[in-house]
N, C-alpha and C. Protein backbone atom coordinates (compact mmCIF):
# COMPACT_ATOMS: atom_id res chain seq x y z
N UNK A 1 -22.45 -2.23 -16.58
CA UNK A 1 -21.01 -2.32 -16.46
C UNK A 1 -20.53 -3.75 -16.30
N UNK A 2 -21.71 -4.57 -16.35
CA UNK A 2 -20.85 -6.09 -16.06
C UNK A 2 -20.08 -6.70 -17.67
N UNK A 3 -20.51 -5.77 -18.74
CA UNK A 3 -19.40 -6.53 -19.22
C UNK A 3 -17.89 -6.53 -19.62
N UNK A 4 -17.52 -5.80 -18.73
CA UNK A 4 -15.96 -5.40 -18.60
C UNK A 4 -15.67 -6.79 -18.07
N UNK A 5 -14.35 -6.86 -18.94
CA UNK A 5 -13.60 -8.39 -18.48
C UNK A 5 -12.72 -7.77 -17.60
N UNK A 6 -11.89 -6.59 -18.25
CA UNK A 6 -10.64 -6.12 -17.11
C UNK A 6 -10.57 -4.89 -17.65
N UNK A 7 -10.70 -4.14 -16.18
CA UNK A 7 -10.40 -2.46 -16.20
C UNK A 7 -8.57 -2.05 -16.04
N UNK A 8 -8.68 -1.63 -16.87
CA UNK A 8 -6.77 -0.99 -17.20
C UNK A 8 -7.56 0.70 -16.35
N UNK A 9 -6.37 0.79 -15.63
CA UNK A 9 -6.35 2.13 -14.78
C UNK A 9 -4.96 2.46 -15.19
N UNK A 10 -4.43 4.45 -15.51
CA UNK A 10 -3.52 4.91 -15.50
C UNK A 10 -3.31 5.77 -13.92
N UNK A 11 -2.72 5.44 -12.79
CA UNK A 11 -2.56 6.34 -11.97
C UNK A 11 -1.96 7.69 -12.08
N UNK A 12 -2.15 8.72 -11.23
CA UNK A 12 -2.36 9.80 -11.75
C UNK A 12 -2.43 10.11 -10.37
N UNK A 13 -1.84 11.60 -10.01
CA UNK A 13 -2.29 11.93 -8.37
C UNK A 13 -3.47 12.55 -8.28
N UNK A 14 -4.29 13.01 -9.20
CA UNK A 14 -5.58 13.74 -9.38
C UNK A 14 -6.63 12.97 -9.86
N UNK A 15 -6.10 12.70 -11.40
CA UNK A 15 -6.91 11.85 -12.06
C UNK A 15 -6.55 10.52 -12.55
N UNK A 16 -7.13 9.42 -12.69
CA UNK A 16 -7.29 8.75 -12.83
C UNK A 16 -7.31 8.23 -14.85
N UNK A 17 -6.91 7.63 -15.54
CA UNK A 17 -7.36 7.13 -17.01
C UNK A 17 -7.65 5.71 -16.90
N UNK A 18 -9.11 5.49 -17.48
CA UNK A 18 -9.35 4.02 -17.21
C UNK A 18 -9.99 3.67 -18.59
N UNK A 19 -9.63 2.32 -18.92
CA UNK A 19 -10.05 1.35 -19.92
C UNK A 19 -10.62 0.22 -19.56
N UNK A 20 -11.58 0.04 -20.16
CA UNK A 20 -12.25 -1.05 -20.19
C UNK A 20 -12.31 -2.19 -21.33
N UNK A 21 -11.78 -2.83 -21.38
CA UNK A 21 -12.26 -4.23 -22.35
C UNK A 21 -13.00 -5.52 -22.14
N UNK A 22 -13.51 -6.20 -23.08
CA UNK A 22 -14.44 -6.99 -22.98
C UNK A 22 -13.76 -8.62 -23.29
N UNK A 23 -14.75 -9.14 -23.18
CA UNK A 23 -14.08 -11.08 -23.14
C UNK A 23 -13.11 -10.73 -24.86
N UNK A 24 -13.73 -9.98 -25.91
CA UNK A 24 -13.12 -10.14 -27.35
C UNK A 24 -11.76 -9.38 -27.69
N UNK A 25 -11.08 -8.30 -26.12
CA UNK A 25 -10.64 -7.70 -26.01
C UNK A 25 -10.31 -6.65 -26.92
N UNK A 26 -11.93 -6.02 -26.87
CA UNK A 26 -11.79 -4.71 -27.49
C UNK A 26 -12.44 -3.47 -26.69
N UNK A 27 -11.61 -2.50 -26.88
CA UNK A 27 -12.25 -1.22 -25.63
C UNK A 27 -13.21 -0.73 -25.35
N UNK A 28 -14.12 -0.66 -24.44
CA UNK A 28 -15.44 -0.53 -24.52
C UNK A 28 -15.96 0.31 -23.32
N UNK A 29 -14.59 1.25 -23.44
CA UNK A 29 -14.70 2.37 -22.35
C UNK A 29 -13.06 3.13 -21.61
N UNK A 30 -13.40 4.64 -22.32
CA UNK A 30 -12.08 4.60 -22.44
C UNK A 30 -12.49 6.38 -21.61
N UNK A 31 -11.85 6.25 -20.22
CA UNK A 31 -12.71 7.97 -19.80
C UNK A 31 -11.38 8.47 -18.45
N UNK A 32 -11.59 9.57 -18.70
CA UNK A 32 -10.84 9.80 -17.41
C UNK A 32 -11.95 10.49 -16.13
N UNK A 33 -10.85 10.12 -14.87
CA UNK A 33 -12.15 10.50 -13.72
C UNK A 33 -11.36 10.71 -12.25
N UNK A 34 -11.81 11.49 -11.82
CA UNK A 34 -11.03 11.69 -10.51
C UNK A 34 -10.79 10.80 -9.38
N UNK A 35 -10.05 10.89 -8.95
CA UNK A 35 -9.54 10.08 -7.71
C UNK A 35 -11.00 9.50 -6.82
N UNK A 36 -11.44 11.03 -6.17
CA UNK A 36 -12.28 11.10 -5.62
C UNK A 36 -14.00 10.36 -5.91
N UNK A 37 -13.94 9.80 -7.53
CA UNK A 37 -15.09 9.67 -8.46
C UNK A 37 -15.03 8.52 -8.09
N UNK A 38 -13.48 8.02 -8.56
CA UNK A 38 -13.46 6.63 -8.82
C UNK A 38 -13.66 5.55 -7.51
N UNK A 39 -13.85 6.04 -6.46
CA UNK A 39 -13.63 5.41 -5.40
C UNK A 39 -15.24 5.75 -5.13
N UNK A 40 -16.06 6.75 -4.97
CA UNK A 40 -17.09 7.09 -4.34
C UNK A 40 -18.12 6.97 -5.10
N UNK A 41 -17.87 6.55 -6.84
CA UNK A 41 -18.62 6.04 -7.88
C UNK A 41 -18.56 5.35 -9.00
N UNK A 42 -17.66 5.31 -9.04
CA UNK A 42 -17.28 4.25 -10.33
C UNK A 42 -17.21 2.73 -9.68
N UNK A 43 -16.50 2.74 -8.46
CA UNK A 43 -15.99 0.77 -8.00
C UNK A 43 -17.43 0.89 -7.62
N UNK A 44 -18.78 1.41 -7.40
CA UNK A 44 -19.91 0.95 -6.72
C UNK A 44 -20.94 0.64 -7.86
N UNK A 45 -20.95 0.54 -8.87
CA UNK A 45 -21.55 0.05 -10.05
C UNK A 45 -20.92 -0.95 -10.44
N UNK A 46 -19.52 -1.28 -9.75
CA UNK A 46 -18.64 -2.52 -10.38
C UNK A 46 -19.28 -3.85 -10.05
N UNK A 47 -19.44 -5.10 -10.40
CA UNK A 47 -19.66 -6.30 -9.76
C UNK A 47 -18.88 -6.95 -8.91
N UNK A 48 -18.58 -7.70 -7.83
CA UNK A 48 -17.78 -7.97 -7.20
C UNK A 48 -16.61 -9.16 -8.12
N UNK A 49 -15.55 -8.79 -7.62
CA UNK A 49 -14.57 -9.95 -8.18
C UNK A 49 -14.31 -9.46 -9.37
N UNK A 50 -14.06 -8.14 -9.74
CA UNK A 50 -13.69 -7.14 -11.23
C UNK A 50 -12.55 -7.23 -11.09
N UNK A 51 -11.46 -7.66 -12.44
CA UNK A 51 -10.19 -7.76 -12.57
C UNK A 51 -9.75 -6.49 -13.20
N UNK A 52 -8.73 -6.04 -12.33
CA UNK A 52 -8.35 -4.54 -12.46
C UNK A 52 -6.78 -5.14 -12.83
N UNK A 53 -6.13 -4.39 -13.87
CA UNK A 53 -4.91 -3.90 -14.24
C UNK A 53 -4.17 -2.52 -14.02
N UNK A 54 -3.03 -2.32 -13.26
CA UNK A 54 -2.45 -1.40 -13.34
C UNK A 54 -1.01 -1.34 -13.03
N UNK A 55 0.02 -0.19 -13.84
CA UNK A 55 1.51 -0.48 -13.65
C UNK A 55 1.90 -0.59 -12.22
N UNK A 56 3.18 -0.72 -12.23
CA UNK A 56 3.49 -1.50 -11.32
C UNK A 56 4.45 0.04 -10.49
N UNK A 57 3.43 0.91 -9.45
CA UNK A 57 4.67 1.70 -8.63
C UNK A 57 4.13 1.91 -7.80
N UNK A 58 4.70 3.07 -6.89
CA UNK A 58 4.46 3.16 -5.80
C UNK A 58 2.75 3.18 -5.15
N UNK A 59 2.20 3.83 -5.84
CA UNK A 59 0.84 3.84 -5.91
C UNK A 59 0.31 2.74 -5.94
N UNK A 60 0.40 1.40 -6.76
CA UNK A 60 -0.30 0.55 -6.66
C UNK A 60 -0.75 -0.23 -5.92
N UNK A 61 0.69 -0.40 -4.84
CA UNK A 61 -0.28 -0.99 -3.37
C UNK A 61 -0.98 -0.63 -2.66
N UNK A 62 -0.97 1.24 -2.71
CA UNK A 62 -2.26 1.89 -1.75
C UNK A 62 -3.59 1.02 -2.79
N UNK A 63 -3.40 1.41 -3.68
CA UNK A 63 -4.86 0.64 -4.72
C UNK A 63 -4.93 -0.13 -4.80
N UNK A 64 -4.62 -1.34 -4.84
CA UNK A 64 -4.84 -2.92 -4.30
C UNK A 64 -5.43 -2.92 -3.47
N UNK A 65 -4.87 -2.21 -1.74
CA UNK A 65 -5.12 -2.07 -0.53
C UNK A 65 -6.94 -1.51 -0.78
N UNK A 66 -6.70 -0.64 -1.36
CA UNK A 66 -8.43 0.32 -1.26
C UNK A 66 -9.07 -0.41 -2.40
N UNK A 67 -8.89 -1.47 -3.25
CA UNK A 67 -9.67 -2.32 -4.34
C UNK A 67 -9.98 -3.47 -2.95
N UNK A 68 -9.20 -4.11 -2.81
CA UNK A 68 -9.59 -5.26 -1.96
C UNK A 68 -10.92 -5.08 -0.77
N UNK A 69 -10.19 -3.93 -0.54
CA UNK A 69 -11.05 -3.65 1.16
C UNK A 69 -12.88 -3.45 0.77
């Protein structure tokens, strides 16, 4: 998984839609996954210092908050 340049996340109150692209910015991972996944398995295969994208609402500062920590 290290060669994701930046993970695009769609929030979702259940599930999650995430994209992945690479330095040539082309998609190289395109899956949906639960709330519960993404936190308890997906960010733990991530490398540290992974640049995450996502819109801009209410949700996003809880996820900043739980990306950072």
């Amino acid at each position: 998984m290290s060669d994701y340049n930046i993970i695009g996340i769609d929030l979702a109150k259940r599930n999650f839609y995430i994209v992945a692209i690479d330095e040539n910015r082309k998609a190289i991972l395109k899956k949906s996954i639960t709330r519960e996944d993404f936190f308890s398995n997906f960010l733990l295969k991530l490398p540290e210092n992974q640049t995450f994208a996502f819109e801009a609402c209410g949700g996003c500062h809880y996820m900043a908050q739980r990306l950072e920590a």
